[in-house]
N, C-alpha and C. Protein backbone atom coordinates (compact mmCIF):
# COMPACT_ATOMS: atom_id res chain seq x y z
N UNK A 1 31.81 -65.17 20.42
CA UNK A 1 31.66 -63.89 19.76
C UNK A 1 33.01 -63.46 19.17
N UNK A 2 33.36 -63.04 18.14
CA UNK A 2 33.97 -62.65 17.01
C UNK A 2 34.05 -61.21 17.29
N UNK A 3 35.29 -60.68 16.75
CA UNK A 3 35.56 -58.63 16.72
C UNK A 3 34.76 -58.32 15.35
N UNK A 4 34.12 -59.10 14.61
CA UNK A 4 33.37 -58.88 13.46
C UNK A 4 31.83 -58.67 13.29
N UNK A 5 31.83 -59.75 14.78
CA UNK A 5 29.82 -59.77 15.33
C UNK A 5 29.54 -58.63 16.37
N UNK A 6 30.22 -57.69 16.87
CA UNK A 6 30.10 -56.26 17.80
C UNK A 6 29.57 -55.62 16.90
N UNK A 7 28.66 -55.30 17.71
CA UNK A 7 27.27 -53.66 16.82
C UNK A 7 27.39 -53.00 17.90
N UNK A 8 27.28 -51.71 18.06
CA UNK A 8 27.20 -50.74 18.84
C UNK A 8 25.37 -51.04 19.17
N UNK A 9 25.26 -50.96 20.62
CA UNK A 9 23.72 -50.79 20.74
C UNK A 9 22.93 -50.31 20.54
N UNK A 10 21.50 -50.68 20.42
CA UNK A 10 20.88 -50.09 19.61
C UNK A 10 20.36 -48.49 19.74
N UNK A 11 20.11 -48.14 18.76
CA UNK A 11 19.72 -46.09 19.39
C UNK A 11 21.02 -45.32 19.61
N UNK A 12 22.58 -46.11 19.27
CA UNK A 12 23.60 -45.51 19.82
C UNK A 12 24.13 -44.38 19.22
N UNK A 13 24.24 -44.94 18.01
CA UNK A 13 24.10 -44.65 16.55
C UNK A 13 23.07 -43.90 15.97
N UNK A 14 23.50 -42.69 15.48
CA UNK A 14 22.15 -41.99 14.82
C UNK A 14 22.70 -41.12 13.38
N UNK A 15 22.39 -41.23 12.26
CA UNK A 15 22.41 -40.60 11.18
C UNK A 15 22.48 -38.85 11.04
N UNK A 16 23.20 -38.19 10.67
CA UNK A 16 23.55 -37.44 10.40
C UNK A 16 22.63 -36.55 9.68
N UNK A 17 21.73 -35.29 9.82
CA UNK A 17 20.84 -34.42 9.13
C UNK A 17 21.81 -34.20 8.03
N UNK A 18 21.44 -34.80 6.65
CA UNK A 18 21.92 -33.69 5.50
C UNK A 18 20.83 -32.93 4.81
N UNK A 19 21.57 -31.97 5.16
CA UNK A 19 20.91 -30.62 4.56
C UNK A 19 20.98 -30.25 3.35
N UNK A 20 19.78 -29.67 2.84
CA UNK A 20 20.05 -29.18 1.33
C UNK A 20 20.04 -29.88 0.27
N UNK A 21 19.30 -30.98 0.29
CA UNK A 21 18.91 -32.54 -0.17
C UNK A 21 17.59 -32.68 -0.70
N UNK A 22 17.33 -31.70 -0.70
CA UNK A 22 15.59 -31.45 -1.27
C UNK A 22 14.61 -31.25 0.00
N UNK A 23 13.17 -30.93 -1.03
CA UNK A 23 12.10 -30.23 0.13
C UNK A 23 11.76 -31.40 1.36
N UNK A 24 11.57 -32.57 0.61
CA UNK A 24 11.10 -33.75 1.17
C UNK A 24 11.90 -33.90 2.26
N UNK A 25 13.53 -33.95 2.71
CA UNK A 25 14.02 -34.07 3.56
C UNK A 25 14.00 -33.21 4.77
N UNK A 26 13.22 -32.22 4.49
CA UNK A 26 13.50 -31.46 6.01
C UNK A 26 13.92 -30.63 5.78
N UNK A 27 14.76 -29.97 5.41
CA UNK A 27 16.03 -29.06 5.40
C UNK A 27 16.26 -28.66 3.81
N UNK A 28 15.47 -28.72 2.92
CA UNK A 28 16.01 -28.51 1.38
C UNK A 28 15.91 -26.83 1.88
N UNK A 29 15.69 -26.64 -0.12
CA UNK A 29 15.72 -25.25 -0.31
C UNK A 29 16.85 -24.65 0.22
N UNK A 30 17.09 -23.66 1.34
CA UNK A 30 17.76 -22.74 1.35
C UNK A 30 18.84 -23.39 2.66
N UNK A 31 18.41 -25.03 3.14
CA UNK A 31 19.11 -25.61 4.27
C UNK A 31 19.20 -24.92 5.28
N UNK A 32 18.29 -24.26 6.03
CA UNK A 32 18.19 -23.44 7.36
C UNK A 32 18.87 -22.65 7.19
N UNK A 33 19.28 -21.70 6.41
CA UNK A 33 20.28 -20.11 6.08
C UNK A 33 19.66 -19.15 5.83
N UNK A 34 18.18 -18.98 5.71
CA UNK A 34 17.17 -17.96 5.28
C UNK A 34 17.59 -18.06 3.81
N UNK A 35 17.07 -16.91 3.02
CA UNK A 35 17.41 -16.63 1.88
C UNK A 35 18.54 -16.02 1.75
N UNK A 36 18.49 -14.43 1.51
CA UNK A 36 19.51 -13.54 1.51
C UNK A 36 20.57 -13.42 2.20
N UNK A 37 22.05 -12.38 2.81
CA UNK A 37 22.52 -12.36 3.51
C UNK A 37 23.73 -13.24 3.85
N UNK A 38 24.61 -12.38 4.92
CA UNK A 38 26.15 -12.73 5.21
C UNK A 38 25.92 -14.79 5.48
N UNK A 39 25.01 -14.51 6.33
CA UNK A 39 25.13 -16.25 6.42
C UNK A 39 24.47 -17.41 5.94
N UNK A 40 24.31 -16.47 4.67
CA UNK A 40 23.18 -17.62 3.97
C UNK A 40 24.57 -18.47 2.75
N UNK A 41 25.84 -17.11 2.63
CA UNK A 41 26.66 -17.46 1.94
C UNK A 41 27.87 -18.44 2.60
N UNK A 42 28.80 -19.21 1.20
CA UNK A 42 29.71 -20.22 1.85
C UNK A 42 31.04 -19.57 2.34
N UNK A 43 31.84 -20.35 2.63
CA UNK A 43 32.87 -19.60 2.90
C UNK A 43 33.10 -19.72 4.92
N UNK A 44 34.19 -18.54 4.88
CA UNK A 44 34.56 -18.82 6.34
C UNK A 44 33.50 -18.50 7.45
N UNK A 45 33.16 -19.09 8.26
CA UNK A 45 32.26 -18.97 9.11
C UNK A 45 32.26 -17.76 10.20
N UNK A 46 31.35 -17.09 10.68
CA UNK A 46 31.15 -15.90 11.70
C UNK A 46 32.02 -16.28 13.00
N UNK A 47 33.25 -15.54 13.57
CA UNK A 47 33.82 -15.64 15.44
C UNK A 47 32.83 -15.49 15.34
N UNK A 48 33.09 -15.98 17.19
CA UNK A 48 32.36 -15.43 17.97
C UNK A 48 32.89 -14.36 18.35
N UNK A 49 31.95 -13.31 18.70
CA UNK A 49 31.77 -11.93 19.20
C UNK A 49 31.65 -10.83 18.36
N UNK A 50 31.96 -11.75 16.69
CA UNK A 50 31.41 -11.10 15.55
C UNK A 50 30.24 -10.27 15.60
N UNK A 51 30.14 -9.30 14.95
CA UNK A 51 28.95 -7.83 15.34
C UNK A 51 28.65 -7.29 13.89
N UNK A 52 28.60 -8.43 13.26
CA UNK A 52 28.42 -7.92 11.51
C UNK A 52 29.34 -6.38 11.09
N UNK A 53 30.35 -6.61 11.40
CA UNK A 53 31.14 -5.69 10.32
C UNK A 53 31.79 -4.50 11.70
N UNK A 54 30.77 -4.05 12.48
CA UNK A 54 30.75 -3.12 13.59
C UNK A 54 32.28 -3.23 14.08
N UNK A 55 32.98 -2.61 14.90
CA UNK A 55 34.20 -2.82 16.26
C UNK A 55 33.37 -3.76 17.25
N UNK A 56 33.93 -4.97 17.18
CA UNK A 56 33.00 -5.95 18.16
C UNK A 56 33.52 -5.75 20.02
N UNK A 57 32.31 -5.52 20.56
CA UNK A 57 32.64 -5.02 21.97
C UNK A 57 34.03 -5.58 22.99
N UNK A 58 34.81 -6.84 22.13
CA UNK A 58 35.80 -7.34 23.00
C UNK A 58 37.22 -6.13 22.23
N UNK A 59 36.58 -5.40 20.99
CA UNK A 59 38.03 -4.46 20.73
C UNK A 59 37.70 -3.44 21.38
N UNK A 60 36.69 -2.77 21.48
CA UNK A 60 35.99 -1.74 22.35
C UNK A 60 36.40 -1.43 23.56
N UNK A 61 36.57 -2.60 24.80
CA UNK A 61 37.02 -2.65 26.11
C UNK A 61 38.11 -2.26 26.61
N UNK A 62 39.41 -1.74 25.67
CA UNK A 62 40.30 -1.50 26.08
C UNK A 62 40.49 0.26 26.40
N UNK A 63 39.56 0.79 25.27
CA UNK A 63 39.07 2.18 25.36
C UNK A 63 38.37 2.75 26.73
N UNK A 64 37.69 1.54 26.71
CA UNK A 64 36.45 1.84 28.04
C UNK A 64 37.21 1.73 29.66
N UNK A 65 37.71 0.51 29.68
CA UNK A 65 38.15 0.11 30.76
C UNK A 65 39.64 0.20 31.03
N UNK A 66 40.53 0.91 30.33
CA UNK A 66 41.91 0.62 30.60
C UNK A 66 42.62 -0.40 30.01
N UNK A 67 43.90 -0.67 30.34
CA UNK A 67 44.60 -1.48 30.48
C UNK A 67 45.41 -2.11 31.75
N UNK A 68 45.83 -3.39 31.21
CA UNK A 68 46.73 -3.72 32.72
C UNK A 68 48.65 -3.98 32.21
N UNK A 69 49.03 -3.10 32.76
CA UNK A 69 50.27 -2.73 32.88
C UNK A 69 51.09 -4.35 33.24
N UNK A 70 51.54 -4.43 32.15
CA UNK A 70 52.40 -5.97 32.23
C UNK A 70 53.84 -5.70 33.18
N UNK A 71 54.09 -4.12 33.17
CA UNK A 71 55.17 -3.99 33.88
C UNK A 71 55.12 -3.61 35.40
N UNK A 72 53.96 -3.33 35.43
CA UNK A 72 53.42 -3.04 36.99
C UNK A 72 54.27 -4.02 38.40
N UNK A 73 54.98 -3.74 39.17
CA UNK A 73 55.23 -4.23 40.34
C UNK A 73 53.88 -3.96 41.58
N UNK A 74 54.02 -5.14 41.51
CA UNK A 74 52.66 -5.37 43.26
C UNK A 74 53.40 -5.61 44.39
N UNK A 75 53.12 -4.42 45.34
CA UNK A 75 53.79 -4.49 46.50
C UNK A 75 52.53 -4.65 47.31
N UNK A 76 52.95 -5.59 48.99
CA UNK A 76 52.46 -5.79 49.87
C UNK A 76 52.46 -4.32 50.82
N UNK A 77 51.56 -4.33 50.95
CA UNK A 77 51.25 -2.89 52.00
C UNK A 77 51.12 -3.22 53.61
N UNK A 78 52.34 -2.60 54.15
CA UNK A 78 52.25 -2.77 55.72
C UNK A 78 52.26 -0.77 56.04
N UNK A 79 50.96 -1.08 56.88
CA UNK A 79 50.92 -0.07 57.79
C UNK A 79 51.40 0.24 58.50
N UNK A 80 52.42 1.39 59.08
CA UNK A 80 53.07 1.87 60.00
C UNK A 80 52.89 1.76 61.39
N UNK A 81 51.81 2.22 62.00
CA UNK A 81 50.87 1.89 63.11
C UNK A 81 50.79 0.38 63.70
N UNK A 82 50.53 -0.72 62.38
CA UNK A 82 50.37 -2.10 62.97
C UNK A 82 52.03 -2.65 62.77
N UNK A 83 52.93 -2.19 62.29
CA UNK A 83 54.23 -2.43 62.39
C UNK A 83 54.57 -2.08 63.78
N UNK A 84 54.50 -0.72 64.32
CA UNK A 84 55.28 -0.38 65.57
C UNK A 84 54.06 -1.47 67.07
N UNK A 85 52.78 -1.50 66.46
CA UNK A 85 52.41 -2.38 67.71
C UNK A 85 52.81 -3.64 67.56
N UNK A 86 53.25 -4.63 66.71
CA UNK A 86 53.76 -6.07 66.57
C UNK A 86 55.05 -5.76 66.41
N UNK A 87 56.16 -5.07 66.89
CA UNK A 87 57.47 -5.23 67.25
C UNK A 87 58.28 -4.32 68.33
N UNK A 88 59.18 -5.26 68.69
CA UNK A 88 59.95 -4.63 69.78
C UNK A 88 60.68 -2.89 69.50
N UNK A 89 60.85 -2.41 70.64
CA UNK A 89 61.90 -1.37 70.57
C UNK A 89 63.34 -1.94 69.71
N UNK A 90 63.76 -1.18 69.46
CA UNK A 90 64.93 -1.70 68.62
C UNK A 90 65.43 -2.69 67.64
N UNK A 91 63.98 -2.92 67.25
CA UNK A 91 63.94 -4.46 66.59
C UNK A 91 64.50 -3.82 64.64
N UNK A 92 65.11 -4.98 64.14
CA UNK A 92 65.55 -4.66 63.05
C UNK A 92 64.33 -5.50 62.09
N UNK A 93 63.06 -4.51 61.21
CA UNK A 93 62.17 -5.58 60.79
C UNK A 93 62.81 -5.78 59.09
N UNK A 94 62.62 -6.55 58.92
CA UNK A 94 62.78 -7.14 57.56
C UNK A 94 61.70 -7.93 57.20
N UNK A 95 61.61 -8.61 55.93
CA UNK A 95 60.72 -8.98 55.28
C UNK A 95 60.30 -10.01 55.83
N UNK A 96 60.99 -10.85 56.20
CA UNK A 96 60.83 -12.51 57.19
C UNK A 96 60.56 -11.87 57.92
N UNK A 97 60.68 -11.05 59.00
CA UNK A 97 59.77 -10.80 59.99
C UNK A 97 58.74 -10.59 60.32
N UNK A 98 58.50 -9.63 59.28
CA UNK A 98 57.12 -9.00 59.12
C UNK A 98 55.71 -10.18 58.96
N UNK A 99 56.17 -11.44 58.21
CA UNK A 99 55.60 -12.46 57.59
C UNK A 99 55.63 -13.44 58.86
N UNK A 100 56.94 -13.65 59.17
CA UNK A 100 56.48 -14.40 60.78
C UNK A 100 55.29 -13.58 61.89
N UNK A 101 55.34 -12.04 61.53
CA UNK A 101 54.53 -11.87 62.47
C UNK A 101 52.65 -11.18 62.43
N UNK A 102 53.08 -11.93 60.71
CA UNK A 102 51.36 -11.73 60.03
C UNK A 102 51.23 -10.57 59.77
N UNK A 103 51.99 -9.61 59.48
CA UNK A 103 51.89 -8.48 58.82
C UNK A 103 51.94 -8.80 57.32
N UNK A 104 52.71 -10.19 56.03
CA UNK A 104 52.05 -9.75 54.97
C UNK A 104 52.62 -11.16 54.82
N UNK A 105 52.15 -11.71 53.74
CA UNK A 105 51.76 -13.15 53.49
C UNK A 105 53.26 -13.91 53.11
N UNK A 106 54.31 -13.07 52.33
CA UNK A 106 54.99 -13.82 51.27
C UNK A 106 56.15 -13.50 51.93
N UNK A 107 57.27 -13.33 52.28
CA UNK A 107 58.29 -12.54 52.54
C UNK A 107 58.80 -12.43 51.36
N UNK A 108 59.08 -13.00 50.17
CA UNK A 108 59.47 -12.66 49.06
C UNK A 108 58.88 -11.72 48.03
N UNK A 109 58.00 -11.28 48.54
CA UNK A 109 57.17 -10.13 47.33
C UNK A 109 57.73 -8.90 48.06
N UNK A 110 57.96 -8.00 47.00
CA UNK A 110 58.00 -6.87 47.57
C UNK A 110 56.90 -5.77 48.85
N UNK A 111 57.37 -5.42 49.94
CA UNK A 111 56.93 -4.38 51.20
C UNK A 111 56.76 -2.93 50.53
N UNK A 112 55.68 -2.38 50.78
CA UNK A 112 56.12 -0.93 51.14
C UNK A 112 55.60 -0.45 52.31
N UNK A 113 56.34 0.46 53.19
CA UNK A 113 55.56 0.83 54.26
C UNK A 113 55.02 1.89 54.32
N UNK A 114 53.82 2.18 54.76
CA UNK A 114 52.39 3.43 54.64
C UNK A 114 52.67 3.90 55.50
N UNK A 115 53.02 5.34 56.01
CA UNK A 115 52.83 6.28 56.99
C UNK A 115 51.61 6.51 58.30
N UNK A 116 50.31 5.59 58.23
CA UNK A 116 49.50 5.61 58.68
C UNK A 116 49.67 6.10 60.21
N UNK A 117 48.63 6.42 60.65
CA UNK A 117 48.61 7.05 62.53
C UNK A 117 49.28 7.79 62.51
N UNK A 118 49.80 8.47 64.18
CA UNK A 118 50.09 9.60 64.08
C UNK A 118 51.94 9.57 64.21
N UNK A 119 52.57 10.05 65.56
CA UNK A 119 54.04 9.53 65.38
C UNK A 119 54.10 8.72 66.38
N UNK A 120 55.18 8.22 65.66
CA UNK A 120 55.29 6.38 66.38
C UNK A 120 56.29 6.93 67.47
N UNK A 121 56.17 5.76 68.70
CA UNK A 121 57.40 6.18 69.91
C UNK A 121 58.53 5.05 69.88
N UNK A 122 58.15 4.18 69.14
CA UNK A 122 59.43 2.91 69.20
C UNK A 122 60.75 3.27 67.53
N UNK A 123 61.76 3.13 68.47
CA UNK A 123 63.19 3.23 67.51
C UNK A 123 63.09 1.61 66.85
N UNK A 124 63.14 2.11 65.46
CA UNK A 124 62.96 0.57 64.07
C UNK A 124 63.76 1.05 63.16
N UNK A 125 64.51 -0.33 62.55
CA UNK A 125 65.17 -0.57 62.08
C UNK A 125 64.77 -0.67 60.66
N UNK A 126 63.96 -0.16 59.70
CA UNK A 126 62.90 -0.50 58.93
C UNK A 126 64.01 -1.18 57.53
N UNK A 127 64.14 -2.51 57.03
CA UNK A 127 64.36 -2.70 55.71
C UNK A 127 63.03 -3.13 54.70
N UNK A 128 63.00 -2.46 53.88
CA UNK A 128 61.60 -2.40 53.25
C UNK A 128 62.09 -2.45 51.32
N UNK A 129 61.11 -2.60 50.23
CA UNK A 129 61.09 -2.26 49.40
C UNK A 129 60.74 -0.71 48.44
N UNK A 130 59.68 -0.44 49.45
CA UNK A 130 59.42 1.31 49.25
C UNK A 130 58.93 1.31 50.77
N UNK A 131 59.07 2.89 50.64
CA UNK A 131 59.04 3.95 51.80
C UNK A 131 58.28 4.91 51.38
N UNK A 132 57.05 4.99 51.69
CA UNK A 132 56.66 6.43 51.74
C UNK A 132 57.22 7.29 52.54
N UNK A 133 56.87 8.66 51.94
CA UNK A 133 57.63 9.37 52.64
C UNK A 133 57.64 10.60 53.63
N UNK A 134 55.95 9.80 54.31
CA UNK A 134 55.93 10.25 55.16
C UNK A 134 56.29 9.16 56.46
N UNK A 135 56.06 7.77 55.74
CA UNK A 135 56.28 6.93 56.80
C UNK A 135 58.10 7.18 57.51
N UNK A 136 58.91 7.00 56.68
CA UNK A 136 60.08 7.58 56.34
C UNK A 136 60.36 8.87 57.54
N UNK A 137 59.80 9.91 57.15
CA UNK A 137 59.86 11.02 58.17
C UNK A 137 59.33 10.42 59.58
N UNK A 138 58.21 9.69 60.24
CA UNK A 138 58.19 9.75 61.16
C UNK A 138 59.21 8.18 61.67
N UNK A 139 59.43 7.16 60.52
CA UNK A 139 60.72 6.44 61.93
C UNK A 139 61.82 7.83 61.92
N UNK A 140 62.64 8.34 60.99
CA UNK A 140 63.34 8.82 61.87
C UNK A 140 63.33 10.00 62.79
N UNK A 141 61.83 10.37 62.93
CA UNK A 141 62.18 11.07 63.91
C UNK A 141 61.99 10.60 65.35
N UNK A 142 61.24 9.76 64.73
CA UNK A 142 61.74 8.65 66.25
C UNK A 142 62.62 8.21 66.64
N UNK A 143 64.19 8.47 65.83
CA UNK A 143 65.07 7.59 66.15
C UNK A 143 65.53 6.81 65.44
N UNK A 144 64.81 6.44 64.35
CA UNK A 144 64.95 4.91 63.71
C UNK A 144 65.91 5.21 62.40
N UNK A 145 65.70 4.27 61.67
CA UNK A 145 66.46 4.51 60.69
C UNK A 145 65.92 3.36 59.08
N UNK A 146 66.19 3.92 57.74
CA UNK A 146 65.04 3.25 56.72
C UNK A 146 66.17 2.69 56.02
N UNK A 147 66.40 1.41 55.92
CA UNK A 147 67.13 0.53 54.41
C UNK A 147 66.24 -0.08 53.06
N UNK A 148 66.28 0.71 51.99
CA UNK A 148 65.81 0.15 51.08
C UNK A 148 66.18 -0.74 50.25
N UNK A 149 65.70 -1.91 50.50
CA UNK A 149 66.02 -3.34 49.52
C UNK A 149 65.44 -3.14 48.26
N UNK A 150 66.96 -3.00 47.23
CA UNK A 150 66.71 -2.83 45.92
C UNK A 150 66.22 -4.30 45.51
N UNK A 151 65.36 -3.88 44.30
CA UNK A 151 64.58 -5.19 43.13
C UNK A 151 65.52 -5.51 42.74
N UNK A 152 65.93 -6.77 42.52
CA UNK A 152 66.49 -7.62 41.34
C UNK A 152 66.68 -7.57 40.40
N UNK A 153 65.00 -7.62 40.26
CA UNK A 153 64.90 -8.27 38.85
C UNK A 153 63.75 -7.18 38.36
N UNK A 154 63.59 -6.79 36.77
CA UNK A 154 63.34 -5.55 36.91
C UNK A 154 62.05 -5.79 35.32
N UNK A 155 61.34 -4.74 35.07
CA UNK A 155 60.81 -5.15 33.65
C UNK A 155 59.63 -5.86 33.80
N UNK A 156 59.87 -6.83 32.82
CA UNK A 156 58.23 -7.95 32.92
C UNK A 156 58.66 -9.35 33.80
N UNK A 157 59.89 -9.30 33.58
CA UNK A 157 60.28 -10.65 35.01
C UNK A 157 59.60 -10.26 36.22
N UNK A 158 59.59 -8.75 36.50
CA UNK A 158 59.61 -8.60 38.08
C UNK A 158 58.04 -8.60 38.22
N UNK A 159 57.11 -9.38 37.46
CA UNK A 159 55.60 -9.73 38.13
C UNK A 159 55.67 -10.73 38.80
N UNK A 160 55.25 -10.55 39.71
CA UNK A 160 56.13 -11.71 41.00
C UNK A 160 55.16 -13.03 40.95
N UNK A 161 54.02 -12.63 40.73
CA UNK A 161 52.80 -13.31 40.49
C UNK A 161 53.76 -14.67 39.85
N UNK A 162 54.51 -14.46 38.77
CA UNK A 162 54.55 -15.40 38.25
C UNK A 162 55.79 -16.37 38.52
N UNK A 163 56.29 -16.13 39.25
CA UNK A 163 57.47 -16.51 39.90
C UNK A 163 56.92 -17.59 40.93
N UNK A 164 57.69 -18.72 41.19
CA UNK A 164 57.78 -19.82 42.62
C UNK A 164 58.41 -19.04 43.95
N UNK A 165 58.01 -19.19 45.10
CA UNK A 165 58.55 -18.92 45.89
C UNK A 165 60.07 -18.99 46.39
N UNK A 166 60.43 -20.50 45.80
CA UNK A 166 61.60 -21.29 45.82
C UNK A 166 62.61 -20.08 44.99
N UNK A 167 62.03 -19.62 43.34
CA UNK A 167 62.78 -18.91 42.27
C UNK A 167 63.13 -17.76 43.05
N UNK A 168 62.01 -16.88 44.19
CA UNK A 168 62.48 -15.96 44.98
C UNK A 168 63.32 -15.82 46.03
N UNK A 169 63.31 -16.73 46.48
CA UNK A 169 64.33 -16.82 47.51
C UNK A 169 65.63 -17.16 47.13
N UNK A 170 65.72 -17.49 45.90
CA UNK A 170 67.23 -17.61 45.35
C UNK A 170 67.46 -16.18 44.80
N UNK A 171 66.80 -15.67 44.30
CA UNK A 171 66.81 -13.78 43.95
C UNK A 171 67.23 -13.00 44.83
N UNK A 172 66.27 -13.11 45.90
CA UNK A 172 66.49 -12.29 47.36
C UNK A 172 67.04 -12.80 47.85
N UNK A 173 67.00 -14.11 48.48
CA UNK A 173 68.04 -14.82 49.69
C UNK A 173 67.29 -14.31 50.98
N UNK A 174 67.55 -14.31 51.92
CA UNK A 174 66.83 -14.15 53.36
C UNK A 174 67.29 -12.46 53.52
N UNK A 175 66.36 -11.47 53.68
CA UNK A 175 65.85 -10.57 53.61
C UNK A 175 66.16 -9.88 55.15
């Protein structure tokens, strides 16, 4: 066998509908476009989500539903309450800690801590990214005391989302 005697098998191969070739073929006359109308004419073809002329519902959505803030920072939320039961008296928590002790997934994303329950009895060392401020009022009146770890990196860099873990820990460094 020869590269000259290869046929594609049979049925593999199938001919192409041309349209608009007369009545006899199938498809004459108006070639499946109806008569009249936007798509009976040549030219550039209909998007999708095209709505004949209308505001097509994907420009619509931003009216309806908002937007999403490209500058938005996402902070991890630790509760006050499950902070003072997973650590010692006098313990200094930081971000690695908190994460060694399953309070929030990343140590490199930004903390804030929630005021939740009522007042806490253990003296903490709190370094955090935000502080509410009621959480705030009750460590110190327990005693404790609040360090806020400033952001870095600030703007549309600081969506952390898009960052490696590795890229954060050279930002922050051990926390």
């Amino acid at each position: 066998m020869k590269l000259h005697e290869l046929r594609p098998n049979e049925g593999a191969k199938k001919k192409r509908k041309r349209i608009g070739r007369g009545n006899a073929a199938g498809q004459g006359r108006y070639g499946g476009r109806g008569i009249k109308g936007q798509g009976s004419r040549g030219g550039k073809p209909k998007s999708a989500g095209f709505e004949g002329g209308s505001v097509p519902l994907v420009r619509k959505l931003p009216f309806k539903r908002g937007f999403n803030n490209i500058f938005r920072i996402e902070h991890q939320e630790v509760r006050l309450d499950r902070l003072v039961a997973l650590m010692d008296e006098g313990a200094v928590v930081t971000p690695s800690l908190m994460a060694e002790r399953g309070l929030i997934r990343n140590a490199f994303v930004p903390v804030v801590i929630l005021g939740n329950g009522e007042s806490i009895s253990k003296k903490l060392t709190v370094k955090a990214h935000r502080v509410t401020a009621g959480a705030k009022a009750k460590i110190e009146a327990a005693g404790g005391s609040v360090d806020i770890i400033p952001l870095r990196i600030k703007g549309i860099r600081a969506t952390f989302r898009k960052h490696r873990k590795e890229e954060l820990a050279k930002i922050y460094g051990e926390n």
